[in-house]
Protein backbone atom coordinates (compact mmCIF):
# COMPACT_ATOMS: atom_id res chain seq x y z
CA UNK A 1 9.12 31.97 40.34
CA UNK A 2 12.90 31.53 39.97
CA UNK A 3 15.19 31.40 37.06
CA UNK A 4 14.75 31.39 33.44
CA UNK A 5 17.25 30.75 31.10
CA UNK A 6 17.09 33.33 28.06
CA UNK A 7 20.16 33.74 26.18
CA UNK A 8 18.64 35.20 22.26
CA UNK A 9 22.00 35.97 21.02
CA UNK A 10 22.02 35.25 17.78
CA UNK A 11 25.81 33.62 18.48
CA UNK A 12 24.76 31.81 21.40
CA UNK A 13 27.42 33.67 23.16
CA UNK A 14 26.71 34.27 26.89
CA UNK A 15 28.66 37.21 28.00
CA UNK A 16 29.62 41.10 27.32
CA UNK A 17 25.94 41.48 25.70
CA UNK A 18 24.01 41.33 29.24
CA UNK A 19 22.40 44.74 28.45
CA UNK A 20 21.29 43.78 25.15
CA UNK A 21 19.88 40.51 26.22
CA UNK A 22 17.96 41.78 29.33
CA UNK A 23 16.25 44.92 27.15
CA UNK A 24 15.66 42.33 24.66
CA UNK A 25 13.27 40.58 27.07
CA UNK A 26 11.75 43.39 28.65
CA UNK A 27 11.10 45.09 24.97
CA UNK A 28 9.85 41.14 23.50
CA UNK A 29 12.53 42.31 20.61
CA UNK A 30 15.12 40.52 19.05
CA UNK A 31 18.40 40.49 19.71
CA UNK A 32 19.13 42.46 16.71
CA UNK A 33 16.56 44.60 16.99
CA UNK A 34 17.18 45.77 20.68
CA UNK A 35 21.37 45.92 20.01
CA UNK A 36 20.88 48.39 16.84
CA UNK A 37 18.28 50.72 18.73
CA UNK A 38 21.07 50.75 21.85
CA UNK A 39 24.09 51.22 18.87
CA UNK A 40 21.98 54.28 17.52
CA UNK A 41 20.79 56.07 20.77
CA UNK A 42 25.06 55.44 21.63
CA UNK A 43 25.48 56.76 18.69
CA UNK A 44 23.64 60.44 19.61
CA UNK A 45 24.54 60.01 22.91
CA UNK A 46 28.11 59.94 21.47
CA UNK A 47 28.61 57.46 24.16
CA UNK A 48 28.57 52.92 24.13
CA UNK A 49 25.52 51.54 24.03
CA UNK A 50 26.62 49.76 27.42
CA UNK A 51 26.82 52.58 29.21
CA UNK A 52 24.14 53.12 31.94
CA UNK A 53 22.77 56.77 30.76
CA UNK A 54 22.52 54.70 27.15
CA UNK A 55 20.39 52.16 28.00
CA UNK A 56 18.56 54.35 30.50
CA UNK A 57 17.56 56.85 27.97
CA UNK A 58 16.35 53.91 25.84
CA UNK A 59 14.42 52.33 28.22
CA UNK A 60 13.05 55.98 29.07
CA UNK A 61 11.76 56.07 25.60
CA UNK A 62 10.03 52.70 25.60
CA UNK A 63 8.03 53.49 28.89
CA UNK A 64 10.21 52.73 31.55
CA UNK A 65 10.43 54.38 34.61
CA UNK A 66 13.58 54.43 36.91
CA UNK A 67 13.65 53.45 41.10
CA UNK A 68 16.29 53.71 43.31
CA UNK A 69 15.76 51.05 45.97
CA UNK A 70 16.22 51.73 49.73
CA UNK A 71 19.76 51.57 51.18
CA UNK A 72 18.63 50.12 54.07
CA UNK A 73 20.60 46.69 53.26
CA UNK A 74 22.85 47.77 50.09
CA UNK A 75 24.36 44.04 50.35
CA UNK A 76 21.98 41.79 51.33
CA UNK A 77 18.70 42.67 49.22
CA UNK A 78 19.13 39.88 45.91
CA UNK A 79 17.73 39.51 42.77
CA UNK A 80 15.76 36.70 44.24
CA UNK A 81 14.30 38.74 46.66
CA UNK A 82 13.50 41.74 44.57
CA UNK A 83 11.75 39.26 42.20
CA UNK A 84 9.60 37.46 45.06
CA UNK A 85 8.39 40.86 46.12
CA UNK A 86 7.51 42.03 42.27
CA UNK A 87 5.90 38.60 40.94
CA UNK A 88 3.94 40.47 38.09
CA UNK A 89 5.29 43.13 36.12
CA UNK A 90 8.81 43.28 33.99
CA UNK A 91 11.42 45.26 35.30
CA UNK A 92 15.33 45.90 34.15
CA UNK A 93 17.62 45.17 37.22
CA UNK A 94 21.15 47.11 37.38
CA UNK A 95 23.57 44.95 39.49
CA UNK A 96 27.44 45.88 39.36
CA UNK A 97 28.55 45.27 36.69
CA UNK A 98 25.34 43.24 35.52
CA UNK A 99 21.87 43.57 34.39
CA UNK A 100 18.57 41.33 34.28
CA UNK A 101 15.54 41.44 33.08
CA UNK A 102 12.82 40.30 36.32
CA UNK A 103 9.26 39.54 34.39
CA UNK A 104 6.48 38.07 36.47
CA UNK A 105 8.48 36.75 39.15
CA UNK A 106 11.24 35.21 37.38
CA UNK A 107 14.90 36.56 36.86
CA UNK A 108 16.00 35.88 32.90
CA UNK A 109 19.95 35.37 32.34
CA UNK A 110 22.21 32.81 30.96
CA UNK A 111 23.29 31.90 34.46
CA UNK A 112 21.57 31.45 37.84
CA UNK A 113 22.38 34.97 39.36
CA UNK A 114 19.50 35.16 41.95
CA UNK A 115 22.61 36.45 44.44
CA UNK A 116 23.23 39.30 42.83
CA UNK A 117 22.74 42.63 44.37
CA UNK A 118 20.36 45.34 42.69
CA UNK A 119 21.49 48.86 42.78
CA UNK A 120 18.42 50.42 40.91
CA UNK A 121 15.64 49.26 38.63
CA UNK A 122 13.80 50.40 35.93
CA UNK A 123 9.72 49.49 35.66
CA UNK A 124 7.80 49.10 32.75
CA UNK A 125 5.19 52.20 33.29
């Protein structure tokens, strides 16, 4: 368990695409693949393909389930954490201004960010 770097962009670039590259995992699409599905449900969302209700609605269509998580501890539950307690399964992690795909125990990013703070999740039903 820990992290796994997982960067698919095509560009090798490592930032702005952290929706695209978490789906990607969680889907086991391409890059290319997951950013034009999130482009077109933008596009009749009339909305970016960034945007949380985007990405929601298209993880909603490929079996994914949303959770709120307790706010017991809004700022001290991490990423770590979340993925200790959930080491089999894949989930999609919404952090401020982040997002990370959690699969079997391990977070997948193109940086370390086991501190980060989970606001929701969505679980692969």
């Amino acid at each position: 368990m820990g992290f796994s770097l997982y960067n698919p962009n095509p560009a090798r670039k490592s930032v702005g695409d952290c929706t695209v590259r978490a789906l990607s995992k969680a889907l086991g699409k391409t890059w290319e693949e997951t950013y034009t599905g999130l482009a077109l449900q933008g596009f009749l969302m009339c909305d970016m393909p960034s945007a949380n209700h985007v990405w929601g609605a298209y993880l909603r269509q490929n079996g994914f389930v949303r959770h709120i998580l307790p706010d017991t501890c809004p700022d001290c539950y991490t990423v770590e954490e979340f993925a200790a307690e959930h080491p089999t399964g894949t989930y999609i992690l919404a952090l401020s201004g982040h997002v990370v795909c959690v699969q079997d125990g391990d977070w997948n990013d193109t940086w370390d960010s086991r501190n980060g703070v989970p606001l929701y999740y969505w679980e692969r039903g």
